[in-house]
PDB file of N, CA and C in Angstrom:
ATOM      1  N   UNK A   1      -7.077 -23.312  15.067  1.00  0.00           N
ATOM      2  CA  UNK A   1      -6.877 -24.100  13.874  1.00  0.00           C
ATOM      3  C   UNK A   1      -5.911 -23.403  12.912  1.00  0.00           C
ATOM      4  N   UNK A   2      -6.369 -22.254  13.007  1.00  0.00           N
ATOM      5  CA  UNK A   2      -5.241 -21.144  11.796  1.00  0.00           C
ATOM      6  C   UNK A   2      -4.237 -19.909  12.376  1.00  0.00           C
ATOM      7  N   UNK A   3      -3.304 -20.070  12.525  1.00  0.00           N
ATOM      8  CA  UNK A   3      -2.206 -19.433  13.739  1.00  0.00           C
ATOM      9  C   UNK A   3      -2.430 -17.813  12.379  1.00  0.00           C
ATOM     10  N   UNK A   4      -2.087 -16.931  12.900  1.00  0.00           N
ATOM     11  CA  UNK A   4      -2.010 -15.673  12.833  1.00  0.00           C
ATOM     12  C   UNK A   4      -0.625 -15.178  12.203  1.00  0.00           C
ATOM     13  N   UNK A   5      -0.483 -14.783  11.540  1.00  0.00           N
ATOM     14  CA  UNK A   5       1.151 -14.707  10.671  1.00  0.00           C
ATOM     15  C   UNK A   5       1.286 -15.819   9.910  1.00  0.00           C
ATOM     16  N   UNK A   6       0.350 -16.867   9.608  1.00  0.00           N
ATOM     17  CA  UNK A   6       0.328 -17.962   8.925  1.00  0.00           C
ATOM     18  C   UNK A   6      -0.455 -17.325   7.445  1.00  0.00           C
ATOM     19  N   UNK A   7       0.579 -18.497   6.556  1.00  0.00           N
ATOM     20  CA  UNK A   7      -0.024 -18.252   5.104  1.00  0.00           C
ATOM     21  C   UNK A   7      -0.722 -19.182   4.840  1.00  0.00           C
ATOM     22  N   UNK A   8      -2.400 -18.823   4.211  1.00  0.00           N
ATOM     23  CA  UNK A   8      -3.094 -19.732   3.863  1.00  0.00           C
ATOM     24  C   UNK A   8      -3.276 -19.857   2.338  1.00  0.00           C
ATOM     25  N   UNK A   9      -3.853 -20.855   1.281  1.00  0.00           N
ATOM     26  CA  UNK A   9      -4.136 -21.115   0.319  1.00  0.00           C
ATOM     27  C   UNK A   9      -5.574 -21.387   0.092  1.00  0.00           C
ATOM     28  N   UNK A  10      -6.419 -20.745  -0.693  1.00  0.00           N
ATOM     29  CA  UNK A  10      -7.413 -20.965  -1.031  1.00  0.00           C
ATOM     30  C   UNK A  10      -7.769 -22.081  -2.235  1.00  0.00           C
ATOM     31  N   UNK A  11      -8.942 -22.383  -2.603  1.00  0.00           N
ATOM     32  CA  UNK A  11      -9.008 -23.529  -3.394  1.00  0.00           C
ATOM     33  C   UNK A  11      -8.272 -22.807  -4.987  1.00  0.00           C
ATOM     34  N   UNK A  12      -9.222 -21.109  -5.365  1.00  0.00           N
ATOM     35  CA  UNK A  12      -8.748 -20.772  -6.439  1.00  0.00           C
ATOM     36  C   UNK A  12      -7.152 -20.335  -6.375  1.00  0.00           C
ATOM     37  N   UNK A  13      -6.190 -20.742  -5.642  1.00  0.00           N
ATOM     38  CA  UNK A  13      -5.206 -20.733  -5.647  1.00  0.00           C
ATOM     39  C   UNK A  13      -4.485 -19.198  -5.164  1.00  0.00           C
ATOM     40  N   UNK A  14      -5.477 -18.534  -4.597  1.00  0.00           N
ATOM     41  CA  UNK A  14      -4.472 -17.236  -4.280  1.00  0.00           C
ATOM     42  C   UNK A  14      -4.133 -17.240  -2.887  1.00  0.00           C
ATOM     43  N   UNK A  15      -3.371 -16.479  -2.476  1.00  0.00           N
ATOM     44  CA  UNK A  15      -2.595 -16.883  -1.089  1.00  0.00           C
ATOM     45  C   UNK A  15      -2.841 -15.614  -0.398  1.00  0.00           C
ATOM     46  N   UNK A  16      -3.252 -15.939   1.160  1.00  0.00           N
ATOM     47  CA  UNK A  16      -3.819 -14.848   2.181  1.00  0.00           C
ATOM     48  C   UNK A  16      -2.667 -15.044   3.333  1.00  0.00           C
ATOM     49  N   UNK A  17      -2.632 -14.052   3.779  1.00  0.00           N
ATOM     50  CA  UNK A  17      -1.886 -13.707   5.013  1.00  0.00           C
ATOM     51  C   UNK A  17      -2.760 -13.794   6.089  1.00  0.00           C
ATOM     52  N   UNK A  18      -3.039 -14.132   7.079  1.00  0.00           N
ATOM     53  CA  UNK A  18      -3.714 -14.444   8.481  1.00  0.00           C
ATOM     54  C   UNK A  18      -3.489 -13.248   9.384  1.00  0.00           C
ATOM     55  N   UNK A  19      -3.983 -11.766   9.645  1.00  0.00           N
ATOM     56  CA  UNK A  19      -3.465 -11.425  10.210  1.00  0.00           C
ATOM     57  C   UNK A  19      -4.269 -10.707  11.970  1.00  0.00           C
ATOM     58  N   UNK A  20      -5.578 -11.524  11.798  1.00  0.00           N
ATOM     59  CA  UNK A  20      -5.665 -11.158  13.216  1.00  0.00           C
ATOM     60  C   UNK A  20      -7.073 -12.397  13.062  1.00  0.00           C
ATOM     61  N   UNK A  21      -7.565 -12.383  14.378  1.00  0.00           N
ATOM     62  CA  UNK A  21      -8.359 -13.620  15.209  1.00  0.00           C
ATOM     63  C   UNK A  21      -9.305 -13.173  16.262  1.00  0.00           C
ATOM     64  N   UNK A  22     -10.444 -13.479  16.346  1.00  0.00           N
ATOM     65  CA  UNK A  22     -11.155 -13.260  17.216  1.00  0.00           C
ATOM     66  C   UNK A  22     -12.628 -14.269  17.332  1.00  0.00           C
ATOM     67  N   UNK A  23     -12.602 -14.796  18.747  1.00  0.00           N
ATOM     68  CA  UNK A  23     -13.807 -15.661  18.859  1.00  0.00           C
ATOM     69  C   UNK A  23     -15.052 -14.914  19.417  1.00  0.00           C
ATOM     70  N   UNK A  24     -16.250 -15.736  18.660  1.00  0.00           N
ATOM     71  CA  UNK A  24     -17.352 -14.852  19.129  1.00  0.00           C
ATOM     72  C   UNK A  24     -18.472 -15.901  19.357  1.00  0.00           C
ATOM     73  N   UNK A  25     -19.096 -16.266  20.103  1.00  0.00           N
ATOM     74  CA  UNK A  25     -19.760 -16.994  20.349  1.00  0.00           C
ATOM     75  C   UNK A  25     -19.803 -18.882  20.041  1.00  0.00           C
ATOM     76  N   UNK A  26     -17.989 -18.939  20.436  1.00  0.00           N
ATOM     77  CA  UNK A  26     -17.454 -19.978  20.032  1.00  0.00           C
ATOM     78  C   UNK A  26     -16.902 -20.286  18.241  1.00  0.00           C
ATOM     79  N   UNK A  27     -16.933 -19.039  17.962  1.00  0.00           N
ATOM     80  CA  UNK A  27     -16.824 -19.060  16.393  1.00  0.00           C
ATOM     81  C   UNK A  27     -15.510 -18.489  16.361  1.00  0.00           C
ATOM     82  N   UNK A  28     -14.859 -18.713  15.386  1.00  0.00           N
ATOM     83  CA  UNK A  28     -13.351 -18.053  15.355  1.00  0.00           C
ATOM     84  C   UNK A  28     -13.750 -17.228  13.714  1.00  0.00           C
ATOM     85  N   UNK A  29     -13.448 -16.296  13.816  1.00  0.00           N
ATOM     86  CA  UNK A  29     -13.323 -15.391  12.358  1.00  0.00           C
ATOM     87  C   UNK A  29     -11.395 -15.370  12.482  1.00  0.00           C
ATOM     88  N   UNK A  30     -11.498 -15.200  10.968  1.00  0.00           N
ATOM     89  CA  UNK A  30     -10.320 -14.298  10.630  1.00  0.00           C
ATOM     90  C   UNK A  30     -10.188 -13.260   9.925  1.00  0.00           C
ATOM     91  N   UNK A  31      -8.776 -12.415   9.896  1.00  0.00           N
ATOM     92  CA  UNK A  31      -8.682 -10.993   9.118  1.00  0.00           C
ATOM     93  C   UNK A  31      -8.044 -11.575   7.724  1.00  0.00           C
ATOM     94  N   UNK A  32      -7.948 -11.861   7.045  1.00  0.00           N
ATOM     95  CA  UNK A  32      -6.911 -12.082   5.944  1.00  0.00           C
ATOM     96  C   UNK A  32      -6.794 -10.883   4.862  1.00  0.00           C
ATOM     97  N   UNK A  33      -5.853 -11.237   4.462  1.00  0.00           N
ATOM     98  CA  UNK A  33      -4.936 -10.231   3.350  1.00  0.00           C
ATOM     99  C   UNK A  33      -4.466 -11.055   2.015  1.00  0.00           C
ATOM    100  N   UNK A  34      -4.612 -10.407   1.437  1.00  0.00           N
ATOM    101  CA  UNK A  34      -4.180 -11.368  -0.235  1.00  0.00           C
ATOM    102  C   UNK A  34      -2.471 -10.570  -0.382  1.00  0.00           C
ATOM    103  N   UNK A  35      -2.067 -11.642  -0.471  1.00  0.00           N
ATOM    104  CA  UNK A  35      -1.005 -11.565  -0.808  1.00  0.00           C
ATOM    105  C   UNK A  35      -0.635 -11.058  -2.621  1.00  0.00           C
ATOM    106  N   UNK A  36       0.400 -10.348  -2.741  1.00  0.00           N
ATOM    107  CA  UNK A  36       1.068  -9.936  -4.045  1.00  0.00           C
ATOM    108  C   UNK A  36       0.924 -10.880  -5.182  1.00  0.00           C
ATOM    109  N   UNK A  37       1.068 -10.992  -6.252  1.00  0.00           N
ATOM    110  CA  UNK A  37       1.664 -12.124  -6.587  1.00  0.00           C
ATOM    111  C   UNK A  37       3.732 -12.415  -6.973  1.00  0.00           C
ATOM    112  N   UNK A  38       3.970 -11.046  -6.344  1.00  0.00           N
ATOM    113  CA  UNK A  38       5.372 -11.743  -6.061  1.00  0.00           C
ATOM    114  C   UNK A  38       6.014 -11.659  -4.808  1.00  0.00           C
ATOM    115  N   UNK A  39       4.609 -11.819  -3.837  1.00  0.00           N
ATOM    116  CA  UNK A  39       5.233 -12.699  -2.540  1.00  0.00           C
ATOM    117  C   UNK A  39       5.648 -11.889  -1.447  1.00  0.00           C
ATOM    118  N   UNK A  40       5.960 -10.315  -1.924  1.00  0.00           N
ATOM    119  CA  UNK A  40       6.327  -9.620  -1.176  1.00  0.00           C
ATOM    120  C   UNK A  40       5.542  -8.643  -0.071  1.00  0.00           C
ATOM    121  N   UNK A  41       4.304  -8.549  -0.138  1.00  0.00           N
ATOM    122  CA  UNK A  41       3.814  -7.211   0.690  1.00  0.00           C
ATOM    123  C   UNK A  41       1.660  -8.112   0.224  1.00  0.00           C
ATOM    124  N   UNK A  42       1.093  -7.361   0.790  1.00  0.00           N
ATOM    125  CA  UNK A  42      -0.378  -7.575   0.717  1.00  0.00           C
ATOM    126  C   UNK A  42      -0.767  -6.828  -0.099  1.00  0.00           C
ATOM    127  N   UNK A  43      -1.665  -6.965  -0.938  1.00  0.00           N
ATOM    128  CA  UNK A  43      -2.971  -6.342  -1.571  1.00  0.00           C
ATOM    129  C   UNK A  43      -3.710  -5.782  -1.183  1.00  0.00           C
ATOM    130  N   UNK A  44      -4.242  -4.695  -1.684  1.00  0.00           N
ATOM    131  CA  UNK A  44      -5.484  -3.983  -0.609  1.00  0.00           C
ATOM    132  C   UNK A  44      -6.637  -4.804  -0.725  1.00  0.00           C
ATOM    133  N   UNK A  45      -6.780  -6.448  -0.774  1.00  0.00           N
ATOM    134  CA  UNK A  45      -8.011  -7.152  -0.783  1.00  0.00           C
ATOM    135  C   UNK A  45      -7.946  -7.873   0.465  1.00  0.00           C
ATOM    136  N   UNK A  46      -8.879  -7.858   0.856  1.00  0.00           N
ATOM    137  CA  UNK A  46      -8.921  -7.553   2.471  1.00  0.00           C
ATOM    138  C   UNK A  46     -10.474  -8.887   2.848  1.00  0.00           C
ATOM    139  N   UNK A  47     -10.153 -10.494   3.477  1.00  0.00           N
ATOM    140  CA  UNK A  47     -11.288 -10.904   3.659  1.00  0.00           C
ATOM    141  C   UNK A  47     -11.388 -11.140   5.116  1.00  0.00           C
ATOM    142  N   UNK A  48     -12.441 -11.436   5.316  1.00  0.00           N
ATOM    143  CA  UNK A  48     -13.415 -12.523   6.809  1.00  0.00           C
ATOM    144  C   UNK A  48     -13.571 -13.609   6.634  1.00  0.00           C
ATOM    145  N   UNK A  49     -13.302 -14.521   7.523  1.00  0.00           N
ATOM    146  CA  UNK A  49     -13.694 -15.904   6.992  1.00  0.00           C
ATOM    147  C   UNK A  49     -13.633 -16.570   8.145  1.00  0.00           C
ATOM    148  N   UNK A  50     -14.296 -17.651   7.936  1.00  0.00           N
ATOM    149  CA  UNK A  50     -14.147 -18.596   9.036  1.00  0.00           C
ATOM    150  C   UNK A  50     -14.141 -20.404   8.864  1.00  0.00           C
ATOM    151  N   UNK A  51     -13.671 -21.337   9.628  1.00  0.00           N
ATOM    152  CA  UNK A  51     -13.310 -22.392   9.200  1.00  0.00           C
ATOM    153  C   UNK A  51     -14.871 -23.486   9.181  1.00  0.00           C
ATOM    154  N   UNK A  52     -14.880 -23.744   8.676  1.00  0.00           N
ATOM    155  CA  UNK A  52     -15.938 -25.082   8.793  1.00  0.00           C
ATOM    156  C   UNK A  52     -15.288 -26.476   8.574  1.00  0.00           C
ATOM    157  N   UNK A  53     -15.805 -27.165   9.459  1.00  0.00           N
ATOM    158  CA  UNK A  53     -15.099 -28.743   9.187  1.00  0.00           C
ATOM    159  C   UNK A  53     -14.225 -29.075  10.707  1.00  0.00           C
ATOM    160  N   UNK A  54     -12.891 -30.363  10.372  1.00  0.00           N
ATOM    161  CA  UNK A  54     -12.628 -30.412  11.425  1.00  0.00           C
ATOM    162  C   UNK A  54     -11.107 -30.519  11.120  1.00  0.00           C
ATOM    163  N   UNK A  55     -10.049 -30.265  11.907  1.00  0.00           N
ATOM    164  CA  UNK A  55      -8.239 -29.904  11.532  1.00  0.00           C
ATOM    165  C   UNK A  55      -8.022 -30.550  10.093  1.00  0.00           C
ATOM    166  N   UNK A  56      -7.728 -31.674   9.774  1.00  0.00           N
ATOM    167  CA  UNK A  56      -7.619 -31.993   8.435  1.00  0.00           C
ATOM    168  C   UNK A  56      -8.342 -32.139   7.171  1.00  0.00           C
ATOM    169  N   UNK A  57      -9.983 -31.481   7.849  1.00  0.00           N
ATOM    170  CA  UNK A  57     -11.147 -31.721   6.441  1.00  0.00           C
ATOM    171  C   UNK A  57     -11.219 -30.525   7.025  1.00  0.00           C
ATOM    172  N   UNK A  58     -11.203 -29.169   6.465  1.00  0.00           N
ATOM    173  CA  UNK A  58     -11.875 -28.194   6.705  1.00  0.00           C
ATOM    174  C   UNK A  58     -11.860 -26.929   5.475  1.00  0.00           C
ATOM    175  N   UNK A  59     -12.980 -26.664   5.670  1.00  0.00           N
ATOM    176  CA  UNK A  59     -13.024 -25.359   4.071  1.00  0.00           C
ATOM    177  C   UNK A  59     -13.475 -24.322   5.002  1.00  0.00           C
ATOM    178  N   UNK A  60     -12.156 -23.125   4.240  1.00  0.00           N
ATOM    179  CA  UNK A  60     -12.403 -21.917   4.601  1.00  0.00           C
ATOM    180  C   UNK A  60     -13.789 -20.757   4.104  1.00  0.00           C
ATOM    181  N   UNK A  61     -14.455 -20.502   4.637  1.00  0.00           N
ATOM    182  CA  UNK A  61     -15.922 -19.774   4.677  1.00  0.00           C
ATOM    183  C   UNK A  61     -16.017 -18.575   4.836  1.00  0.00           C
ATOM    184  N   UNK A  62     -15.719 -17.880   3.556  1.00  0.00           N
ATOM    185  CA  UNK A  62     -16.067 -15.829   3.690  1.00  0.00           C
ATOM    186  C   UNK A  62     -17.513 -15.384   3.994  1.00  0.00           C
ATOM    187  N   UNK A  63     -16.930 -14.948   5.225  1.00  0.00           N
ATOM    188  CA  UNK A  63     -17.858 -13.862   6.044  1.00  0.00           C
ATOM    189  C   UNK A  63     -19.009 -12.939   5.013  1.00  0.00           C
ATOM    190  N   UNK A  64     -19.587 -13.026   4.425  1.00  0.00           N
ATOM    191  CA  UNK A  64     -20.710 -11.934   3.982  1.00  0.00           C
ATOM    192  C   UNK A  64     -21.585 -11.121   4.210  1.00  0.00           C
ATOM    193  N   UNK A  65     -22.320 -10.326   3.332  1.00  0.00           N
ATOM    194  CA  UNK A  65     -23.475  -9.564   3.615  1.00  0.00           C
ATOM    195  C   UNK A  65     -23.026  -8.593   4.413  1.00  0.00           C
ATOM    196  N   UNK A  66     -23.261  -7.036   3.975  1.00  0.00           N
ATOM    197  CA  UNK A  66     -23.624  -5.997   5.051  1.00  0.00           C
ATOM    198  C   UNK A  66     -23.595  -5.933   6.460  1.00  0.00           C
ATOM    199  N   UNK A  67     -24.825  -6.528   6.806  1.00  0.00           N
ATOM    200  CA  UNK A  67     -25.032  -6.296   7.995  1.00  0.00           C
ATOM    201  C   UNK A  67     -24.053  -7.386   9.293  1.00  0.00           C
ATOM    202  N   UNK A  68     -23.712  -8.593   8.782  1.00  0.00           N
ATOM    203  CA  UNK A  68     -22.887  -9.535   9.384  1.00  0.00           C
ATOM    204  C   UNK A  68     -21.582  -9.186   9.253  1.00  0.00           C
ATOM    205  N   UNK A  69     -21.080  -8.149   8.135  1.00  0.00           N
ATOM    206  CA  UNK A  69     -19.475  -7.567   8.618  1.00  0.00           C
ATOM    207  C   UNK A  69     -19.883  -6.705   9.470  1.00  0.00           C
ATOM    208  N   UNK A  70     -20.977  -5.931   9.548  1.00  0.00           N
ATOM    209  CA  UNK A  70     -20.982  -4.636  10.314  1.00  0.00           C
ATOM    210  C   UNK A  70     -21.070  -5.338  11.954  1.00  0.00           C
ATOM    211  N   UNK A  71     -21.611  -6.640  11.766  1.00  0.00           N
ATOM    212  CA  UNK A  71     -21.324  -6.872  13.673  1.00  0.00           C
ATOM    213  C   UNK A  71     -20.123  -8.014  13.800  1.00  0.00           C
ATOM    214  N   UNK A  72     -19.124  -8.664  12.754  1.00  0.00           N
ATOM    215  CA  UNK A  72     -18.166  -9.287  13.135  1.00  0.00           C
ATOM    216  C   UNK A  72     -17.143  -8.126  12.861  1.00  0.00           C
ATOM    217  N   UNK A  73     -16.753  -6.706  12.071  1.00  0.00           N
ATOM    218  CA  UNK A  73     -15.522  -6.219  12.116  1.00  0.00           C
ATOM    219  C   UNK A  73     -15.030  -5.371  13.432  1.00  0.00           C
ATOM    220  N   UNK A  74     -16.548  -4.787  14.291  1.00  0.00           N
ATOM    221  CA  UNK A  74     -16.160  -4.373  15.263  1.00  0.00           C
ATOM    222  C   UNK A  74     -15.488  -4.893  16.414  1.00  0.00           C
ATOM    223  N   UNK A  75     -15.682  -6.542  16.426  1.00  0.00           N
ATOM    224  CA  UNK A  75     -15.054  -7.382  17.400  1.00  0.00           C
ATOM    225  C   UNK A  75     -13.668  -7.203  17.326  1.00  0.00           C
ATOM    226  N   UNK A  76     -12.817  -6.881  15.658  1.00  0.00           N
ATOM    227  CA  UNK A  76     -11.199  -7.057  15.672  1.00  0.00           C
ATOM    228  C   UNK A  76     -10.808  -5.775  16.390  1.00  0.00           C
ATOM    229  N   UNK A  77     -11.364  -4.520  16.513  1.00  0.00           N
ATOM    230  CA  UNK A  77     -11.311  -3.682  16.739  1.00  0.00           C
ATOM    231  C   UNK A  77     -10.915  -3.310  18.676  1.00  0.00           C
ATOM    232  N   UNK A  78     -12.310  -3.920  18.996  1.00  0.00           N
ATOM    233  CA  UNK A  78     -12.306  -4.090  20.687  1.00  0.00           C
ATOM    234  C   UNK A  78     -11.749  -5.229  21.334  1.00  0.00           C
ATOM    235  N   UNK A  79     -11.217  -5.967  20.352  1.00  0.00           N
ATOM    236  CA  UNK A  79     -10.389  -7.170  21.729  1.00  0.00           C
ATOM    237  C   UNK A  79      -9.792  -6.577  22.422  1.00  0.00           C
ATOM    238  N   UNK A  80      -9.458  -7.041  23.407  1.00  0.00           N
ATOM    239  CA  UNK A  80      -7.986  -6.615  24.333  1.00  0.00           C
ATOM    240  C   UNK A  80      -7.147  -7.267  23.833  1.00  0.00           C
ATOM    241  N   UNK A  81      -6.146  -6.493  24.323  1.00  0.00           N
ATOM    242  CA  UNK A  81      -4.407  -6.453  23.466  1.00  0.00           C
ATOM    243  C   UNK A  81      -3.637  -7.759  24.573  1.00  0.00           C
TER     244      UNK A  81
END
């Protein structure tokens, strides 16, 4: 649904960089990056998220809690290349 090097927009209007993907039990997470606000380079704000909905109705959904990053960040880690 969300290609990787793609720029996304959130509702409060700040803009993420897409920069890695991984499915896990039919679930797709993403890595995102907040972008500058002049467009040039990322922020050290750093989210998880994942899509709910379907291609043209869908809201993006940050990953939370402790213990649920601690078992979705190791997945970006061990994919194969």
């Amino acid at each position: 649904m969300i290609d990787i090097d793609k720029v996304i927009v959130l509702e409060n209007g700040e803009e993420y960089l897409v920069l890695d993907k991984v499915i896990d039990e039919d679930v797709c997470y993403y890595y995102i990056a907040k972008i500058n606000e002049t467009e040039t380079d990322i922020e050290n704000n750093y989210k998880l998220v994942t899509i709910d909905g379907e291609e043209d109705d869908y809201t993006i959904v940050e990953v939370t809690g402790e213990e649920r990053l601690k078992e979705i960040l190791p997945l970006f880690n061990n994919k194969k290349a």
